[in-house]
Protein backbone atom coordinates (compact mmCIF):
# COMPACT_ATOMS: atom_id res chain seq x y z
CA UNK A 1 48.20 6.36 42.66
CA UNK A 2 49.99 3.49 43.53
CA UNK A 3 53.76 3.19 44.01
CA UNK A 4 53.98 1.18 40.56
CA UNK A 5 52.14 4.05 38.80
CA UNK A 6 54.41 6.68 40.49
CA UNK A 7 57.54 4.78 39.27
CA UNK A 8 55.76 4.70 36.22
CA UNK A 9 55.28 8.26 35.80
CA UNK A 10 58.73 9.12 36.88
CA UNK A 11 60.17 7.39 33.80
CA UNK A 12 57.80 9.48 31.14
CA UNK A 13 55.40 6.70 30.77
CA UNK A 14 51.84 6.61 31.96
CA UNK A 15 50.67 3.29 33.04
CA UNK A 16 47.25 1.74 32.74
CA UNK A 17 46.09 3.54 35.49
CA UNK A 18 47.32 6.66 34.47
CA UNK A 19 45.49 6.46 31.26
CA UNK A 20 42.11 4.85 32.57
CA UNK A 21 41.86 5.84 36.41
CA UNK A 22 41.32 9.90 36.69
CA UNK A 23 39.99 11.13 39.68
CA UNK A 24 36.14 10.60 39.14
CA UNK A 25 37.06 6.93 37.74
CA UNK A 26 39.10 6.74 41.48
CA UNK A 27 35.94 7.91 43.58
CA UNK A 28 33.67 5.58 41.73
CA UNK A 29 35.47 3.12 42.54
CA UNK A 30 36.34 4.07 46.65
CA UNK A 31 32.52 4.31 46.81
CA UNK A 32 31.89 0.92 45.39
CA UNK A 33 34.72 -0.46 47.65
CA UNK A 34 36.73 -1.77 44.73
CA UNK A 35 39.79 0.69 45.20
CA UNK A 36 41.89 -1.87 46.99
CA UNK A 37 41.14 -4.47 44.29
CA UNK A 38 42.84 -1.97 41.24
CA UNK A 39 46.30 -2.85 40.62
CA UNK A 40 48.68 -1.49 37.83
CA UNK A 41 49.57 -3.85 35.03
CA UNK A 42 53.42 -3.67 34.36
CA UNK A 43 54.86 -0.85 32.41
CA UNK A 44 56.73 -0.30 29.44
CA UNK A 45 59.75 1.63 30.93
CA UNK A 46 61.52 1.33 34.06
CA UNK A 47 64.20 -1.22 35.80
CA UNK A 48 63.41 -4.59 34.82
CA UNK A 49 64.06 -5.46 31.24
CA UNK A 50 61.51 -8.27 29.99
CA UNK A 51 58.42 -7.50 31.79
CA UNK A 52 57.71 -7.77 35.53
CA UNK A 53 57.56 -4.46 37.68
CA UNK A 54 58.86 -1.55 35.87
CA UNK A 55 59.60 -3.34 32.41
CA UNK A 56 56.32 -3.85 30.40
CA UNK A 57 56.02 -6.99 28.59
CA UNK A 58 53.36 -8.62 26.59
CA UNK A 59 52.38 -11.66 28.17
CA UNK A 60 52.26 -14.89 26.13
CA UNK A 61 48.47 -15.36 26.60
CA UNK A 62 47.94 -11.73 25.46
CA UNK A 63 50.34 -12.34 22.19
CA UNK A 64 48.68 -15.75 21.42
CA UNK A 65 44.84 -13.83 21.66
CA UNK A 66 46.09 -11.08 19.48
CA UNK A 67 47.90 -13.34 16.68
CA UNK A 68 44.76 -15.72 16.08
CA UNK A 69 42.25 -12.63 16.55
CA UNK A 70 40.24 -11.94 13.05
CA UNK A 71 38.74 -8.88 14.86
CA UNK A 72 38.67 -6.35 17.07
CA UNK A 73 37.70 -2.60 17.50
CA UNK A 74 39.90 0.45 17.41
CA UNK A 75 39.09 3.86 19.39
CA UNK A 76 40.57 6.84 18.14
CA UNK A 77 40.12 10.87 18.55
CA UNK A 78 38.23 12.93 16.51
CA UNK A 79 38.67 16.45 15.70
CA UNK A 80 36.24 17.34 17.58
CA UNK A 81 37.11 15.49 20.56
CA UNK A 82 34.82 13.04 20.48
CA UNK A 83 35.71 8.98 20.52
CA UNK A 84 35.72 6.86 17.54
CA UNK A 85 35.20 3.00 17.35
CA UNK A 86 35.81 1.49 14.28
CA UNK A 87 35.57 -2.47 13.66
CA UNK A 88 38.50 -4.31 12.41
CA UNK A 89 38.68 -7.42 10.74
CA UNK A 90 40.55 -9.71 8.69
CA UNK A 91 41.97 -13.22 8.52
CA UNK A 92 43.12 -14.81 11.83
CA UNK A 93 46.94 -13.40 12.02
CA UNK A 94 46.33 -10.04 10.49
CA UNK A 95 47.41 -8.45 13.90
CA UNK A 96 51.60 -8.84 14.01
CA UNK A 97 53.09 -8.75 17.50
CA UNK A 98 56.23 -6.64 15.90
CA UNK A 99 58.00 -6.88 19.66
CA UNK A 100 56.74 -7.03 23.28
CA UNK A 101 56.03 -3.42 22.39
CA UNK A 102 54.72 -2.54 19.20
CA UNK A 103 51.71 -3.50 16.90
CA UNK A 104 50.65 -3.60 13.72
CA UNK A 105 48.05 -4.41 11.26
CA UNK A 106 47.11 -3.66 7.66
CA UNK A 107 44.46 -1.08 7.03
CA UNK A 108 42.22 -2.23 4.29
CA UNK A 109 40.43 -0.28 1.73
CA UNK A 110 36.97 1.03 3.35
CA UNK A 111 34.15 3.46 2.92
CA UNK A 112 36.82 6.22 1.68
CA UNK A 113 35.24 8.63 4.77
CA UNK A 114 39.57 7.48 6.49
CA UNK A 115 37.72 8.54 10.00
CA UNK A 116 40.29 6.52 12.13
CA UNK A 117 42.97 6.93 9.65
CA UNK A 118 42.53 10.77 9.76
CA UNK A 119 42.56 10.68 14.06
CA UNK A 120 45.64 8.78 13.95
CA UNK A 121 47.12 11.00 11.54
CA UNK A 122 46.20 14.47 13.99
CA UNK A 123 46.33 12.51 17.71
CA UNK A 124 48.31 9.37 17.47
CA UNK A 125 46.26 8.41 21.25
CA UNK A 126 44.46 4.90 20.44
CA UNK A 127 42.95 1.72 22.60
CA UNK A 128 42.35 -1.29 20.73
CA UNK A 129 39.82 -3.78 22.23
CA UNK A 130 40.48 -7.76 21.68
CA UNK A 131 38.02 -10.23 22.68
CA UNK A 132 38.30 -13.88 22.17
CA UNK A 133 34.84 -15.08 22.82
CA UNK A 134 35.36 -18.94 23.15
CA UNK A 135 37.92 -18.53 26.10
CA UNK A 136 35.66 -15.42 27.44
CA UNK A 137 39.03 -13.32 27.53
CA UNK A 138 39.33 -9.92 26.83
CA UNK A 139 42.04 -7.25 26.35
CA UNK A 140 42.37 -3.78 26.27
CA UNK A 141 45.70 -2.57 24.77
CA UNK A 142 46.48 1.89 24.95
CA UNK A 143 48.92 2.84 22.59
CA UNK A 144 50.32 5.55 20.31
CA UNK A 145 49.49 4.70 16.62
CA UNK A 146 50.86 6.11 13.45
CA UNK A 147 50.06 5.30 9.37
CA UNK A 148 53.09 4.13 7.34
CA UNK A 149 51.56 4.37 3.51
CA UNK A 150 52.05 1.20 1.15
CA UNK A 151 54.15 3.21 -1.17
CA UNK A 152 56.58 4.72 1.65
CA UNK A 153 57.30 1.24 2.91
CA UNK A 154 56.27 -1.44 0.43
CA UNK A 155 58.30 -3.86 1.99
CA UNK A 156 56.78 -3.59 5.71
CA UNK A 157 53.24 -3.96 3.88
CA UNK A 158 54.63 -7.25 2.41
CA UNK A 159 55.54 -8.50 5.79
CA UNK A 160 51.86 -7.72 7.04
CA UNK A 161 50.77 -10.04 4.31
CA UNK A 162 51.98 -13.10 6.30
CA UNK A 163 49.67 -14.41 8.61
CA UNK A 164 51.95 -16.36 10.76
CA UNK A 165 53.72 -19.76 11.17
CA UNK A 166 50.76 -21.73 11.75
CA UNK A 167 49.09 -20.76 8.71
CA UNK A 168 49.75 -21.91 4.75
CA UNK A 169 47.86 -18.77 3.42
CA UNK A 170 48.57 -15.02 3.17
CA UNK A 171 46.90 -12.17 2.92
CA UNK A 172 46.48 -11.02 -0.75
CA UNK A 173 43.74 -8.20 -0.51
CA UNK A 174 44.98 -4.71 -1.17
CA UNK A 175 46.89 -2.94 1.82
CA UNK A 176 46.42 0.78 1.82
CA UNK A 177 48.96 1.55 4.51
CA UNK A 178 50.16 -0.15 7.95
CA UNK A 179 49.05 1.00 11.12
CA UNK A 180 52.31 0.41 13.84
CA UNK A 181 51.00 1.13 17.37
CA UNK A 182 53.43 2.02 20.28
CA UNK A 183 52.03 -0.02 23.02
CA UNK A 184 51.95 2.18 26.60
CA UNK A 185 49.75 -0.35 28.34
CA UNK A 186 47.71 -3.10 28.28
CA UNK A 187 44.51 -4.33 30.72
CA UNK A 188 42.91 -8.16 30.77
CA UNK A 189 39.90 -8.01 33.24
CA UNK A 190 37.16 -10.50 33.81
CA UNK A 191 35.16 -12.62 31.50
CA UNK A 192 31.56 -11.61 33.62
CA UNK A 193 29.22 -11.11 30.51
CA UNK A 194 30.82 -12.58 27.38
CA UNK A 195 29.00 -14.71 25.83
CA UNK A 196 31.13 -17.40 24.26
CA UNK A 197 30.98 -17.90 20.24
CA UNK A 198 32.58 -19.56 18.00
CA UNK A 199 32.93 -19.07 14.03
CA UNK A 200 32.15 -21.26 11.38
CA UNK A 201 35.61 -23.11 11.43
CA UNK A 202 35.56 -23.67 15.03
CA UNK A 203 32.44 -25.38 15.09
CA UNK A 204 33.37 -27.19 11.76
CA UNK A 205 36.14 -28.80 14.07
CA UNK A 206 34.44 -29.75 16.92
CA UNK A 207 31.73 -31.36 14.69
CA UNK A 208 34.69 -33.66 12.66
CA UNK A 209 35.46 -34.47 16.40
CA UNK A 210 32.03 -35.92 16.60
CA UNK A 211 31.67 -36.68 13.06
CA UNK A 212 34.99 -39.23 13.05
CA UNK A 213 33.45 -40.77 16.41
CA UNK A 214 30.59 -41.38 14.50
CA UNK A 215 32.70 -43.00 11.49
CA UNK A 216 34.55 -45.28 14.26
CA UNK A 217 31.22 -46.23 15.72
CA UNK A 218 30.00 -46.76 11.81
CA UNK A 219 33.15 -48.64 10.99
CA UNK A 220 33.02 -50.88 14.82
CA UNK A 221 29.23 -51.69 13.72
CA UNK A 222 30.04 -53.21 10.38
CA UNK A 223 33.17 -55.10 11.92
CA UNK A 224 30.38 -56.46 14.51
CA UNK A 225 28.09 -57.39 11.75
CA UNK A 226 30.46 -59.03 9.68
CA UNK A 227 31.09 -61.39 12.91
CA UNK A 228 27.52 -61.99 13.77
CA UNK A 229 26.90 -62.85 9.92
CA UNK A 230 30.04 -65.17 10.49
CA UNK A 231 28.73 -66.33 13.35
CA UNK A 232 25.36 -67.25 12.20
CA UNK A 233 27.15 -69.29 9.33
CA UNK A 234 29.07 -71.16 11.88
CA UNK A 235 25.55 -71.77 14.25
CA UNK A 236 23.77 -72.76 10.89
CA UNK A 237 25.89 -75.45 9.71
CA UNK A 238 26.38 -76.97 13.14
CA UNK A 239 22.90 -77.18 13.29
CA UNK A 240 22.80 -78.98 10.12
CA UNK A 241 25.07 -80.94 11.35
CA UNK A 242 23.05 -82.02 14.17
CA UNK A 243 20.36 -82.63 11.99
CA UNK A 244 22.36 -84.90 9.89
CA UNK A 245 23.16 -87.03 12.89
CA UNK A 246 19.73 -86.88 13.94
CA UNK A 247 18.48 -88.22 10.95
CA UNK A 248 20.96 -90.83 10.86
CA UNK A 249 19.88 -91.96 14.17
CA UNK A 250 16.78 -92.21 13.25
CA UNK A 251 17.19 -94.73 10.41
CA UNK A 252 19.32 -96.76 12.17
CA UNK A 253 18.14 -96.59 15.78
CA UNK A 254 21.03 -96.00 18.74
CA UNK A 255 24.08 -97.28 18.83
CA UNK A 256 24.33 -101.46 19.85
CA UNK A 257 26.39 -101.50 23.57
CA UNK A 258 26.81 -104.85 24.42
């Protein structure tokens, strides 16, 4: 453990390490040679207020992949001690940064079997998985979640309903309950093996991109037209005016220069 993750420890808060690296995770990765390359993210307690060493903070590329996520996938606990993934989704914003520390999200109506509800409800422990496939950036974010019902907090679900200053819309679908996660620490590791995608909106605006070079192009083409058709106009009656003068000289023979 590293002296970050001791400091860490020392103030009642497990860093990423903590959580992830156990001792079999720690000789996989001394064999492979990677041990020197693991490094704790900051934490949530300790001396410096605001983030950096000691003072976990969410970092502004973390809170601007979590805001415009519309998915991501939840592990939870079971009973039996088994893990749980579930799939989240919802309308780009549904995911409120509450602080540099906390989460939350509304949890919609489902398939009534409540499996992650139920976990969070007996073991609080969570990860929540973020990927934003475009930039090939993913995020892994431990935490402590609990369920505040609609009808214990109806104003909290309300808030959940806005999706954010950079969007006109809301969210208007029925809100069973919010989950609020306590954020203990967060992970961003490599992009090796995402694939990009993009969703139907994305791709709609990188094809207008196109599509209104396209109009220009259309638009520059029919300007260009219009002056060779002007052109042309201008070419045909100088060349009837040639042929006037032609004909002229030919009735009355060249010019007389004495």
């Amino acid at each position: 453990m590293t002296d970050l993750a001791d400091a860490a420890a020392a103030h009642g808060r497990p860093s990423y390490n903590d959580l992830a690296y156990d001792a079999h995770v720690r000789a996989r990765q001394h064999a492979a040679g990677a041990g020197h390359r693991v490094d704790d993210r900051p934490n949530l307690d300790g001396p410096g207020p605001g983030g950096g060493p000691g003072g976990f903070a969410f970092e502004g590329v973390d809170k601007k992949l979590i805001r415009e996520a519309d998915v991501f996938f939840l592990a939870s606990v079971t009973g039996a001690g088994w893990p749980y993934v579930q799939h989240k989704g919802g309308p780009a914003g549904f995911v409120h940064v509450i602080d540099d520390r906390t989460l939350a999200f509304p949890d919609f109506p489902g398939n009534q079997q409540y499996v992650s509800a139920g976990n969070i409800d007996r073991d609080g422990r969570v990860c929540l998985f973020f990927v934003d496939f475009p930039t090939r950036r993913r995020l892994k974010v431990f935490g402590t979640a609990r369920a505040v019902e609609a009808a214990d907090d109806p104003e909290f679900i309300e808030r959940l309903r806005d999706l954010g200053a950079g969007s006109d819309q809301e969210i208007r679908a029925t809100i069973e309950r919010a989950i609020v996660v306590d954020v203990n620490a967060v992970d961003a590791n490599c992009a090796k093996h995402i694939k990009p995608r993009w969703d139907r909106a994305a791709v709609d605006a990188r094809i207008d991109l196109y599509r209104a070079d396209i109009t220009e192009l259309r638009d520059r083409v029919t300007e260009l037209d219009d002056e060779l058709a002007a052109t042309r106009e201008t070419l045909a009656a100088a060349r009837a005016e040639l042929a006037e003068v032609r004909r002229q000289l030919t009735e009355t023979g060249p010019p007389h220069v004495e």
